[in-house]
N, C-alpha and C. Protein backbone atom coordinates (compact mmCIF):
# COMPACT_ATOMS: atom_id res chain seq x y z
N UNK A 1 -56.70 75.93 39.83
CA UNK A 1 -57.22 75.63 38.50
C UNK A 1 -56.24 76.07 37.42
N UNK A 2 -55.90 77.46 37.85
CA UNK A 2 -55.00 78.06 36.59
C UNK A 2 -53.74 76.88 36.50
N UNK A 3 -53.09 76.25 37.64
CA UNK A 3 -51.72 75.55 37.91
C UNK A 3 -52.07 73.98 37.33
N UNK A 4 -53.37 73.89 37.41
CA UNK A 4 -53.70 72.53 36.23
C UNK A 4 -53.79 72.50 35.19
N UNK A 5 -54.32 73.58 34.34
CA UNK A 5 -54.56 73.66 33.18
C UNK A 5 -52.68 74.25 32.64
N UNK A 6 -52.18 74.93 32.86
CA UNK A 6 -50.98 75.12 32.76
C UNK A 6 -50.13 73.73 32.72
N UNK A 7 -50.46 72.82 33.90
CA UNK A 7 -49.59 71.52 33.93
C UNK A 7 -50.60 70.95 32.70
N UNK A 8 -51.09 70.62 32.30
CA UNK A 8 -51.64 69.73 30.94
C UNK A 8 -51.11 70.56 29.75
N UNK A 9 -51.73 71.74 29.91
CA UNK A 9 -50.92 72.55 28.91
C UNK A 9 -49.34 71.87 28.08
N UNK A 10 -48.38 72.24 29.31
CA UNK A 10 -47.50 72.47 29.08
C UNK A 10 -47.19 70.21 28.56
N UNK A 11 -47.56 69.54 29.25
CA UNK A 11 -47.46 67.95 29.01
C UNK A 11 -48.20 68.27 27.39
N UNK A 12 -49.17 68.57 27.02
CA UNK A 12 -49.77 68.52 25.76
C UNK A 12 -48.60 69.01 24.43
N UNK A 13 -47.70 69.92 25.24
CA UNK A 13 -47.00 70.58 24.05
C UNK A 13 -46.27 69.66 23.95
N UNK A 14 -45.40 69.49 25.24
CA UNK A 14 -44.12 68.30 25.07
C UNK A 14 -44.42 67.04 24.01
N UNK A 15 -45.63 66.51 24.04
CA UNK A 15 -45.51 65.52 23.52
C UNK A 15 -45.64 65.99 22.21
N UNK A 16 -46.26 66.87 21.50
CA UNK A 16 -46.91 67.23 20.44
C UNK A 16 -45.16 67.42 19.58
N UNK A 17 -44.22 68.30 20.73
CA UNK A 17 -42.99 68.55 20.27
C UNK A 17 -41.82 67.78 20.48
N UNK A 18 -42.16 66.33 21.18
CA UNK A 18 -41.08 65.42 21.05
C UNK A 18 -40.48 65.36 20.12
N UNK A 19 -39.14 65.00 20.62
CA UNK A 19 -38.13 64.68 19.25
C UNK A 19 -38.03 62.78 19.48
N UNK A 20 -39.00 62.37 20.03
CA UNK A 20 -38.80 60.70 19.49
C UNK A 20 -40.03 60.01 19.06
N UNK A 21 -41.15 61.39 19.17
CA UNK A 21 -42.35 60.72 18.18
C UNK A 21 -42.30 61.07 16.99
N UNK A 22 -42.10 60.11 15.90
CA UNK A 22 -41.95 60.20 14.54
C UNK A 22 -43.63 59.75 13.65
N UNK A 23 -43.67 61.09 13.02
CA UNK A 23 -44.99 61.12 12.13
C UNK A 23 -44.32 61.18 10.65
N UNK A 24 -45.16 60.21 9.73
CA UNK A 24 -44.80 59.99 8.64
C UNK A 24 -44.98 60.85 7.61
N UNK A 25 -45.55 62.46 7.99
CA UNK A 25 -45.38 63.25 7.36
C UNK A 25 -45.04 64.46 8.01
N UNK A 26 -43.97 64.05 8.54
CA UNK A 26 -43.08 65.12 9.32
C UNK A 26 -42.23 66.23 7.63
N UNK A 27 -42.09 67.45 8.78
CA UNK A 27 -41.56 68.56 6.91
C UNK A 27 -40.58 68.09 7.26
N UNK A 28 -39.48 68.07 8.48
CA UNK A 28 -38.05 67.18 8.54
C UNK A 28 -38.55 66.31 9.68
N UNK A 29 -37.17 65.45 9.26
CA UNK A 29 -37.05 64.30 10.65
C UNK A 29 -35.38 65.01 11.07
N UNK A 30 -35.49 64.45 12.51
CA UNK A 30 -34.20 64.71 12.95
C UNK A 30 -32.96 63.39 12.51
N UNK A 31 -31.95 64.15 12.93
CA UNK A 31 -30.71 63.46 12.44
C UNK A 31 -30.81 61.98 12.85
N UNK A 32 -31.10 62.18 14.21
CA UNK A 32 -31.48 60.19 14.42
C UNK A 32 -32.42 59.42 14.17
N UNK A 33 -33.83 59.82 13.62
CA UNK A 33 -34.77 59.42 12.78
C UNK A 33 -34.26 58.95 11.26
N UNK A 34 -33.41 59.87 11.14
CA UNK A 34 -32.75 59.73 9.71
C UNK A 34 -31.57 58.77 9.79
N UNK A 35 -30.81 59.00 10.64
CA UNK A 35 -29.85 57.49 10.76
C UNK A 35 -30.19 56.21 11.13
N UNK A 36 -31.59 56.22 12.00
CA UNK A 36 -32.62 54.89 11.72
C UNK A 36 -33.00 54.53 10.78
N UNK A 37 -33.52 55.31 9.89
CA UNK A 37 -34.02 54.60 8.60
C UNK A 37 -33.01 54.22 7.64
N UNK A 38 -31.66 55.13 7.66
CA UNK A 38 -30.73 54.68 7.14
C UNK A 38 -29.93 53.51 7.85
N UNK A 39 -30.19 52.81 8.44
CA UNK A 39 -29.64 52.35 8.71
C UNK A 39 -30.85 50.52 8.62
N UNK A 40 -31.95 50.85 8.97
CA UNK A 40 -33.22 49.98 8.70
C UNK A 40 -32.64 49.43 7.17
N UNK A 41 -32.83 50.39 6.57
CA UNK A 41 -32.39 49.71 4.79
C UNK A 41 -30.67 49.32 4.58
N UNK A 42 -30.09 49.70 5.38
CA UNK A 42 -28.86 48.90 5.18
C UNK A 42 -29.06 47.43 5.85
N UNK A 43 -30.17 46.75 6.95
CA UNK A 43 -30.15 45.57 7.62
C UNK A 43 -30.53 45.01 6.82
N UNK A 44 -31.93 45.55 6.01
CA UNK A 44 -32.85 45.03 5.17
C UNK A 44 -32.99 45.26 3.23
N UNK A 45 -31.60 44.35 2.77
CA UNK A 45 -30.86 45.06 1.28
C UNK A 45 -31.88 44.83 0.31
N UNK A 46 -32.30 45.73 -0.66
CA UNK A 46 -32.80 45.40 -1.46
C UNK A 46 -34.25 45.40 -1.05
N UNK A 47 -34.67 43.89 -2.28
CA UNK A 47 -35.97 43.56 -2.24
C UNK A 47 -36.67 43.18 -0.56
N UNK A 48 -35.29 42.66 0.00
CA UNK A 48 -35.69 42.18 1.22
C UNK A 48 -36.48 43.13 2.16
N UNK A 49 -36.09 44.25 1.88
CA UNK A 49 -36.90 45.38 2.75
C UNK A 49 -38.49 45.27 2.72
N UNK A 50 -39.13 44.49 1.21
CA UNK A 50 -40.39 44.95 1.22
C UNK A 50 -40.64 43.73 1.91
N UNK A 51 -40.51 42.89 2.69
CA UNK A 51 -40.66 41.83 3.67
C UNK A 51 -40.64 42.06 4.92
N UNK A 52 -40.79 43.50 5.41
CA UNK A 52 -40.51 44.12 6.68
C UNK A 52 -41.61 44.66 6.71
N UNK A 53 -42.42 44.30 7.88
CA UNK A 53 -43.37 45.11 8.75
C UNK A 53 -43.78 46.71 7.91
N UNK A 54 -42.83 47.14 8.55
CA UNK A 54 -42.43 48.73 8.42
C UNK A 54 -43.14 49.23 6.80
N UNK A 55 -42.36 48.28 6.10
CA UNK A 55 -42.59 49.15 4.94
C UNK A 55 -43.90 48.39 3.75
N UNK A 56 -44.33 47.21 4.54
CA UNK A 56 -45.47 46.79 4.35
C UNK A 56 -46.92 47.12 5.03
N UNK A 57 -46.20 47.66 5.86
CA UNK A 57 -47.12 48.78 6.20
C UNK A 57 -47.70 50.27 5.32
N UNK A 58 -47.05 50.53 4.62
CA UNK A 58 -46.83 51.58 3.82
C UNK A 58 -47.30 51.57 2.63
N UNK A 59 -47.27 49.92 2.04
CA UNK A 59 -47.99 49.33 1.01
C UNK A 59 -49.24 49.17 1.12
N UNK A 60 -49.40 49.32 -0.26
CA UNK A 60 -51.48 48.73 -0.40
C UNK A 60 -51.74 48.23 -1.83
N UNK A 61 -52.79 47.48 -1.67
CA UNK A 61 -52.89 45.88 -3.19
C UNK A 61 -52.15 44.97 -2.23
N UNK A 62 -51.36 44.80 -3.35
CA UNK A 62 -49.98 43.48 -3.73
C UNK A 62 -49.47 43.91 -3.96
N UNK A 63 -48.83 45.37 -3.89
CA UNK A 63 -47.46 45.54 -4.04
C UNK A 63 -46.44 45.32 -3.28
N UNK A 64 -45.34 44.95 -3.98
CA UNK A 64 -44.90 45.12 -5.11
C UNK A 64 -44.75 44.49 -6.32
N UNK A 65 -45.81 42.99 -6.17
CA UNK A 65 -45.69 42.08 -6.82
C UNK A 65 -46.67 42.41 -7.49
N UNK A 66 -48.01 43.01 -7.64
CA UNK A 66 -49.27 43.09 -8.67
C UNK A 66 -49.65 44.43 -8.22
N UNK A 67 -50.74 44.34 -9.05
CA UNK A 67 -51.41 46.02 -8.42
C UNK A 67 -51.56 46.46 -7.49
N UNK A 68 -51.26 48.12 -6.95
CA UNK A 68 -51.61 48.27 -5.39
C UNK A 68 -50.61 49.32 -5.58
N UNK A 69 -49.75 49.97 -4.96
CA UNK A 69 -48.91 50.86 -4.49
C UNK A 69 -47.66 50.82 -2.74
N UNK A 70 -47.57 52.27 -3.10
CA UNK A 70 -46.70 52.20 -1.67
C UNK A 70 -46.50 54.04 -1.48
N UNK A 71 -47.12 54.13 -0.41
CA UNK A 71 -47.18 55.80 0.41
C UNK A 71 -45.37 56.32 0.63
N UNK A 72 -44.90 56.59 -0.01
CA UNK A 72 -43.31 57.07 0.54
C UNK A 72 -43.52 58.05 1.26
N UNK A 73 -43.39 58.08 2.45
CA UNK A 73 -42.95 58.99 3.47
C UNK A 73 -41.30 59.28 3.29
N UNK A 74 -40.86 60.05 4.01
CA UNK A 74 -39.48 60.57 3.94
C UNK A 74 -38.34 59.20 4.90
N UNK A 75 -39.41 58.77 5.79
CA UNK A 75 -38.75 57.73 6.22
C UNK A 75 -38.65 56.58 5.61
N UNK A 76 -39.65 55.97 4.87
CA UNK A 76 -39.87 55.26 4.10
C UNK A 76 -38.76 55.01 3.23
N UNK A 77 -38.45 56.72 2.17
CA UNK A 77 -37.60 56.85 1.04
C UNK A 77 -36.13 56.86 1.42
N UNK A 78 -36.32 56.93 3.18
CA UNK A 78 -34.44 56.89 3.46
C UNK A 78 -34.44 55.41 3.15
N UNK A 79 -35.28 55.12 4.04
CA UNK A 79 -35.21 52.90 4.21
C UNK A 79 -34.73 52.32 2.34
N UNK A 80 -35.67 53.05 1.98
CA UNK A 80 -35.62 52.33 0.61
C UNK A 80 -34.10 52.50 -0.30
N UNK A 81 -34.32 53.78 -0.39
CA UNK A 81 -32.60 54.32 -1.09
C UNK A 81 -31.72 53.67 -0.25
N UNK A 82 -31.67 53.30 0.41
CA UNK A 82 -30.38 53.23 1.72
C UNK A 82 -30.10 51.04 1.81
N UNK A 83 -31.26 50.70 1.15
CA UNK A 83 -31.58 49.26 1.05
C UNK A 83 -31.40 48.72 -0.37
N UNK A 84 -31.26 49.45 -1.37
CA UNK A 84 -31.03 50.02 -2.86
C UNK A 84 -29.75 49.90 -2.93
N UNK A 85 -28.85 50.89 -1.91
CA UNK A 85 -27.93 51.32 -1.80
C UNK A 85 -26.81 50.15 -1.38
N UNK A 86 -27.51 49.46 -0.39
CA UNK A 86 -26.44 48.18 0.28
C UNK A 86 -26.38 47.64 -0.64
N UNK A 87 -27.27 47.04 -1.73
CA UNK A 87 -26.94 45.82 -2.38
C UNK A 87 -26.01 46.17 -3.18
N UNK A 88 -26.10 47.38 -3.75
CA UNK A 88 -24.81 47.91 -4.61
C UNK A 88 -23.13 48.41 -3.40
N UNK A 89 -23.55 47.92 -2.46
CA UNK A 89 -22.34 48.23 -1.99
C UNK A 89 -22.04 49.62 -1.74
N UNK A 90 -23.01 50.54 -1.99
CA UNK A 90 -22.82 52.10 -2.15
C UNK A 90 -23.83 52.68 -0.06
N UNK A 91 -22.59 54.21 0.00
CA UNK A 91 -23.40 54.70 1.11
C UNK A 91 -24.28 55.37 0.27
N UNK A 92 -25.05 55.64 1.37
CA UNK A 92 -26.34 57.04 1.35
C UNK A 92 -25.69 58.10 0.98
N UNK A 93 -25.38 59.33 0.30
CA UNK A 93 -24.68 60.49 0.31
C UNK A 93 -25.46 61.43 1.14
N UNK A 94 -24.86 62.38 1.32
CA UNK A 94 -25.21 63.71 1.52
C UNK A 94 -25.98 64.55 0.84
N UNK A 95 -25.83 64.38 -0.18
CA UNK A 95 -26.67 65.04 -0.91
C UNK A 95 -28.05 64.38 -1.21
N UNK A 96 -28.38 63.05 -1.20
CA UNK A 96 -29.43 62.49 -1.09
C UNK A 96 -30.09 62.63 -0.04
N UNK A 97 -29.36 62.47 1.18
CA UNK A 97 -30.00 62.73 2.87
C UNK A 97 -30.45 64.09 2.19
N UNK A 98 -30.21 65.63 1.96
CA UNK A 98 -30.34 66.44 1.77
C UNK A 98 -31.70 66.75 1.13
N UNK A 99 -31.65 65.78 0.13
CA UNK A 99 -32.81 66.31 -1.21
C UNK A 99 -33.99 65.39 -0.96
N UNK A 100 -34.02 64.55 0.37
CA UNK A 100 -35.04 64.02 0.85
C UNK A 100 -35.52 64.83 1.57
N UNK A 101 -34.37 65.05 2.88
CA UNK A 101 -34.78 65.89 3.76
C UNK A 101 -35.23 67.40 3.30
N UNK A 102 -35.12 67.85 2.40
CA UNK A 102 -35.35 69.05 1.83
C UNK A 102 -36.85 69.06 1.32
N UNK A 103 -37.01 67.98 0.88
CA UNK A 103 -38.67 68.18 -0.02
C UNK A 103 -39.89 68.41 1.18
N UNK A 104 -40.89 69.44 0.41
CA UNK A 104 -41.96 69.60 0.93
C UNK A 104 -43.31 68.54 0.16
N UNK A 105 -42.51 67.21 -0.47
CA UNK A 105 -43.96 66.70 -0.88
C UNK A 105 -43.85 64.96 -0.24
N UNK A 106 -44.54 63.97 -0.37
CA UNK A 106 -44.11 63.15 0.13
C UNK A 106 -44.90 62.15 -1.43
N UNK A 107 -43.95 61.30 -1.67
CA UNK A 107 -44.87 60.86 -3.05
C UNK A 107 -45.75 59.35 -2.95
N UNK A 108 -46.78 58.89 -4.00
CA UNK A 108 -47.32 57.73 -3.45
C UNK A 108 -47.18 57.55 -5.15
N UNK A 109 -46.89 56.00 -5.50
CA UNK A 109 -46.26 54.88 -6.02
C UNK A 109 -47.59 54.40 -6.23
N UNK A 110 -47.75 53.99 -7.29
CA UNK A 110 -48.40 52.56 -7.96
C UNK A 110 -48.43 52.00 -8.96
N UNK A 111 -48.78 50.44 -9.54
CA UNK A 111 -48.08 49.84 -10.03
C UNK A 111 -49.36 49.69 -10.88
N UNK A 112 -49.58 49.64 -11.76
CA UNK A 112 -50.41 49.55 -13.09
C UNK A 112 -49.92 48.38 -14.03
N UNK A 113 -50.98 47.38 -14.31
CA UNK A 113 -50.55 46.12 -15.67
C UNK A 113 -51.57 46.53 -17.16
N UNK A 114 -52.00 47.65 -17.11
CA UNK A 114 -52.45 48.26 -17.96
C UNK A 114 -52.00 48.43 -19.28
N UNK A 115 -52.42 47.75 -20.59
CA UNK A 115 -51.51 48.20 -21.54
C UNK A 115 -51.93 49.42 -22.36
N UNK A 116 -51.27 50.17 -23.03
CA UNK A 116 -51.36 51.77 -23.36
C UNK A 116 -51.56 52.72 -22.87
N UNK A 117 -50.72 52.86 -22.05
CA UNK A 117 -50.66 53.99 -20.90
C UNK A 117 -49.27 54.58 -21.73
N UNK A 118 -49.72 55.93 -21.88
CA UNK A 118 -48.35 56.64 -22.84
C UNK A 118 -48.29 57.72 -22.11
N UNK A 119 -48.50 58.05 -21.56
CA UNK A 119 -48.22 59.06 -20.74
C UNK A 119 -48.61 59.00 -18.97
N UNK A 120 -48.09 59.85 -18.04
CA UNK A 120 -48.21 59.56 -16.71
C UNK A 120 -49.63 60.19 -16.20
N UNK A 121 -50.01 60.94 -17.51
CA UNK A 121 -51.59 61.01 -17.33
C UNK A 121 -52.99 60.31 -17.51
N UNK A 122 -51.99 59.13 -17.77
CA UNK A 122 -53.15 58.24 -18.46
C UNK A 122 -53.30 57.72 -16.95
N UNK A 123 -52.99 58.02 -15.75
CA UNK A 123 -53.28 57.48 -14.77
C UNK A 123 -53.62 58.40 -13.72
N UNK A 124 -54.42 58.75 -13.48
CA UNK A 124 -54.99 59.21 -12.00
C UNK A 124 -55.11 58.85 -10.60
N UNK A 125 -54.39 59.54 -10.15
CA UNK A 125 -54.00 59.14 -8.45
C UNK A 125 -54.68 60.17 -7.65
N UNK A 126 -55.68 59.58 -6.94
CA UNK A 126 -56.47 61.16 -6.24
C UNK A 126 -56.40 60.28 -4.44
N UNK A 127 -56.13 61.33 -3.88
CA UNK A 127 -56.21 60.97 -2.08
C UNK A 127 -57.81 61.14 -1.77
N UNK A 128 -58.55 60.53 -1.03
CA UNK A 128 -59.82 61.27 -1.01
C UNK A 128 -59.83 60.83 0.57
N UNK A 129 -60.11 62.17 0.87
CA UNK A 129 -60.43 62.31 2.78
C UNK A 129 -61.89 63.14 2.57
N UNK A 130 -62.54 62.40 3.23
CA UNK A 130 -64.01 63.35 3.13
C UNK A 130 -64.44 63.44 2.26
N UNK A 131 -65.03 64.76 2.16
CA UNK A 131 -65.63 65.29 1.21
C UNK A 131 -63.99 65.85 -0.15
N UNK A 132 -63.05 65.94 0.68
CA UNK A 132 -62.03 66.18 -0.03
C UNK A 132 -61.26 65.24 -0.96
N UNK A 133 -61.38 65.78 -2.81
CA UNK A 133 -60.17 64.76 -3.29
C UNK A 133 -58.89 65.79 -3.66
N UNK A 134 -58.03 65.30 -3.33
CA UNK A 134 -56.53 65.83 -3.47
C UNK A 134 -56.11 65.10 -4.72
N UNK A 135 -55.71 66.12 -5.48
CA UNK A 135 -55.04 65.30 -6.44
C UNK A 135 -53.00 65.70 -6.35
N UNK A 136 -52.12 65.32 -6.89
CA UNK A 136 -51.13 65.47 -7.32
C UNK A 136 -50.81 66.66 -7.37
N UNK A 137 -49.72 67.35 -6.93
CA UNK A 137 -49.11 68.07 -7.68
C UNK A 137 -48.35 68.08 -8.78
N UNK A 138 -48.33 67.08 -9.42
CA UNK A 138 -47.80 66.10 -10.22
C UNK A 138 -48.04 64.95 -10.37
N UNK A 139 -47.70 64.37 -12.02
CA UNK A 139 -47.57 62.92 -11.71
C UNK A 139 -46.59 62.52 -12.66
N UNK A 140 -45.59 61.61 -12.55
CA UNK A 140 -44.27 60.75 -13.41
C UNK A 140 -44.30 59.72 -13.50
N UNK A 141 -43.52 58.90 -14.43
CA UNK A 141 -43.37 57.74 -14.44
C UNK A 141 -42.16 57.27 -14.08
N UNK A 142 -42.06 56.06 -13.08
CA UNK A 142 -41.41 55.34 -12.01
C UNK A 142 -40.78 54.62 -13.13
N UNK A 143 -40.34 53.72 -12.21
CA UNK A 143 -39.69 52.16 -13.04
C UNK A 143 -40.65 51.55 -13.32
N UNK A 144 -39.81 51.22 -15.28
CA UNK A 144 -40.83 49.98 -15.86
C UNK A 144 -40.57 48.63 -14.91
N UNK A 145 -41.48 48.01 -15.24
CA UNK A 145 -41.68 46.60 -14.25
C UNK A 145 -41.72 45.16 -14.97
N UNK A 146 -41.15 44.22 -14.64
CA UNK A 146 -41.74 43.10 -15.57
C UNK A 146 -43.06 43.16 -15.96
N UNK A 147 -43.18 42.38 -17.12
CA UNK A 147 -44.64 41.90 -17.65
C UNK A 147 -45.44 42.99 -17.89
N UNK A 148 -44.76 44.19 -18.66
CA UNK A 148 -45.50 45.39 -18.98
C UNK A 148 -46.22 46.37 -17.64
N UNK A 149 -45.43 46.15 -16.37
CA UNK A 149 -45.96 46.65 -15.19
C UNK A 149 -45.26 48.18 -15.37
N UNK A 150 -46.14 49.28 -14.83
CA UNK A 150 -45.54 50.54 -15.18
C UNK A 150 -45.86 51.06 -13.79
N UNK A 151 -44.46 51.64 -13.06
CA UNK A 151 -45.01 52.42 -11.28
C UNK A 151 -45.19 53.97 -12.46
N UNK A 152 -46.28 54.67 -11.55
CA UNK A 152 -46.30 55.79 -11.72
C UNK A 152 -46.56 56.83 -10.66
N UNK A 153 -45.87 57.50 -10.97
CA UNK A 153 -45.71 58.33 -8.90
C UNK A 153 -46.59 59.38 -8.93
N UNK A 154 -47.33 59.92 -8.17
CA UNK A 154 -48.13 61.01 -7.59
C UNK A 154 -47.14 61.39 -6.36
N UNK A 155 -47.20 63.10 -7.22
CA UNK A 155 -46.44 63.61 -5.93
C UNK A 155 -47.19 64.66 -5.05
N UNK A 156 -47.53 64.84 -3.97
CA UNK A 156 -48.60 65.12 -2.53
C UNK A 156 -47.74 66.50 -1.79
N UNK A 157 -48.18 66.97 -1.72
CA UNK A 157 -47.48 67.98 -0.89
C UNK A 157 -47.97 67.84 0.42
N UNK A 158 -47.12 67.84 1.74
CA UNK A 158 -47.54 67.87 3.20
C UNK A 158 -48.61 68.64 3.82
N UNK A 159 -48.73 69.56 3.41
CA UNK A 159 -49.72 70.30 3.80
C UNK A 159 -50.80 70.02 3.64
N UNK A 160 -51.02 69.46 2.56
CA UNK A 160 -52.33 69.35 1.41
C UNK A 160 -52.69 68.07 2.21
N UNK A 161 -52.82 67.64 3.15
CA UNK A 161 -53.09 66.16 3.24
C UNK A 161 -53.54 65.89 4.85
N UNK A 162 -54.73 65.52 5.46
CA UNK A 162 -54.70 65.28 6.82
C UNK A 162 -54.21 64.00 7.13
N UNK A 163 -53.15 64.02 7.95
CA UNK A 163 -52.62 62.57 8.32
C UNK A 163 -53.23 62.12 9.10
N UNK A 164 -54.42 62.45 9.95
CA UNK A 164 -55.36 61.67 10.83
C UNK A 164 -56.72 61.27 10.06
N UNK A 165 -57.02 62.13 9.15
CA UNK A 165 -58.75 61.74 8.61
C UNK A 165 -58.38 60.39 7.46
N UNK A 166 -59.10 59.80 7.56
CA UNK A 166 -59.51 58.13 6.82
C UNK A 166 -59.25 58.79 5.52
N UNK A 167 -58.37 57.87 4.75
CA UNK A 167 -58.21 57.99 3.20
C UNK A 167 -58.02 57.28 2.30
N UNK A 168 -58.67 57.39 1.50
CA UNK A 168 -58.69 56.26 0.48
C UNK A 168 -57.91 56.75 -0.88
N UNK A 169 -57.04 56.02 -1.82
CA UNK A 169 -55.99 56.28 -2.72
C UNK A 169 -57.09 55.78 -3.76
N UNK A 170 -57.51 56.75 -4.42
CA UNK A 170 -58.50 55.95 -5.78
C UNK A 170 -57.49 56.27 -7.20
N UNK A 171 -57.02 54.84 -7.67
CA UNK A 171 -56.28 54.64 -8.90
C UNK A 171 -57.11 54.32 -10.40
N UNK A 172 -57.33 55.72 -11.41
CA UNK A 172 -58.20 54.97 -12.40
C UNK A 172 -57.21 55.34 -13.55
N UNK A 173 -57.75 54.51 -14.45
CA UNK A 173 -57.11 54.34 -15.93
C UNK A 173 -57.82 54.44 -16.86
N UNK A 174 -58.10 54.33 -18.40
CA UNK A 174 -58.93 54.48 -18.99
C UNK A 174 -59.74 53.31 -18.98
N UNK A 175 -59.20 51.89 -18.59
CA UNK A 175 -59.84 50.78 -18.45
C UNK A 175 -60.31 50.24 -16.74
N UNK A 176 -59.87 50.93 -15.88
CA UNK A 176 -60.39 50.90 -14.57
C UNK A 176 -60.16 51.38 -13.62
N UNK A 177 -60.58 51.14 -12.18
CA UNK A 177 -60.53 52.19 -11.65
C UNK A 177 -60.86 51.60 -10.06
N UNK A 178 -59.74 51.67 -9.44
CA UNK A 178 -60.12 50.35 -7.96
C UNK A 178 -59.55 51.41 -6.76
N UNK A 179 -59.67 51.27 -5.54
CA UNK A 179 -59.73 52.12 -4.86
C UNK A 179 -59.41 51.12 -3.32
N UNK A 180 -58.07 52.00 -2.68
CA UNK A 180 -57.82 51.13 -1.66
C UNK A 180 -57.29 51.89 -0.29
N UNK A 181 -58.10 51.26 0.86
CA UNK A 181 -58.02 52.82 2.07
C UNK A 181 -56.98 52.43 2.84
N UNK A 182 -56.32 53.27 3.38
CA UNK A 182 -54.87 53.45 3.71
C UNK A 182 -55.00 54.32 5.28
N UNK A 183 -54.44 53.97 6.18
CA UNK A 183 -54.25 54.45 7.34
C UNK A 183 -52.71 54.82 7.78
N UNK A 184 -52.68 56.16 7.43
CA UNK A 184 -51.59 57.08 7.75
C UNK A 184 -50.71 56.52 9.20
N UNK A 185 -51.63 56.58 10.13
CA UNK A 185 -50.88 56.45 11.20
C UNK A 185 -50.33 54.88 10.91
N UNK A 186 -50.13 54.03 10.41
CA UNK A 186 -49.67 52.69 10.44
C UNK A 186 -48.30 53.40 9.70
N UNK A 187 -47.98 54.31 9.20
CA UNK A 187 -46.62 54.15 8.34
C UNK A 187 -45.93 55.42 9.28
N UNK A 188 -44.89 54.79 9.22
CA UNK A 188 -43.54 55.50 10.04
C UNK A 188 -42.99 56.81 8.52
């Protein structure tokens, strides 16, 4: 009995501590997780990336074309910078790999057609799992967008967040307030 529970044991850790299962809110990814995604957004330049599985997965609404958002995971934000990066002809630096890989928050994006929004508070980004709403540890404003479209980022800290319990991203403004559920495990 003891030599079974020991053999599951020890299979339970391995997998829990693989280095080729990638969770989208990992505190680091390893070096070849990270040269995948860098390398995902160099295949896929630019806009073309948001036409990929992967990172439409990650999205919710219509973004990036109308309202809705996008969950940046760390893998996510290599793909993206690194797909940013090709079209300009530019590598990834070091210091960007760095200050990704370095952060303890992971941020979520959305795109507002709202007019008079003057500040990044005029918008509320709350995670709600359960009985739990998480709000921001912050919130900024992204890139302006055509047609008066404004991203505004909520930034999440890893901890603060169960990546398995059901969650819904509720986005309100002073004029509304729509709400759209998101499944963690679908984003790399």
């Amino acid at each position: 009995m003891f030599i079974t529970r020991s053999f599951f044991t020890a299979i339970f850790t391995a997998i829990l501590v693989s280095p080729g299962i990638v969770n989208a809110f990992e505190a680091e990814m390893n070096e070849e997780h990270i040269a995948a995604a860098i390398s995902f957004g160099k295949k896929h330049k630019g806009m073309d990336l948001f036409k990929s599985t992967m990172v439409k997965n990650a999205c919710f609404g219509k973004y990036p074309e109308l309202d809705g958002g996008l969950v940046m995971s760390k893998y996510i934000e290599f793909a993206i910078v690194s797909a940013m990066n090709a079209v300009k002809e530019k590598e990834t630096t070091a210091d960007v790999i760095n200050e990704i890989q370095s952060a303890d928050f992971f941020k979520v994006i959305v795109l507002v057609s709202e007019k008079g929004i003057q500040t990044p508070g005029d918008v509320q980004i709350t995670l709600k799992q359960g009985l739990n709403n998480i709000l921001p540890q912050k919130t900024e404003f992204g890139r302006m967008h055509k047609e008066d479209k404004q991203s505004v980022i909520g930034v999440f800290r890893y901890d603060k967040v169960d990546t398995d319990a059901k969650t819904a991203i509720i986005v309100k403004t002073k004029g509304w307030e729509k709400t759209y559920k998101i499944d963690f495990s679908d984003i790399k």
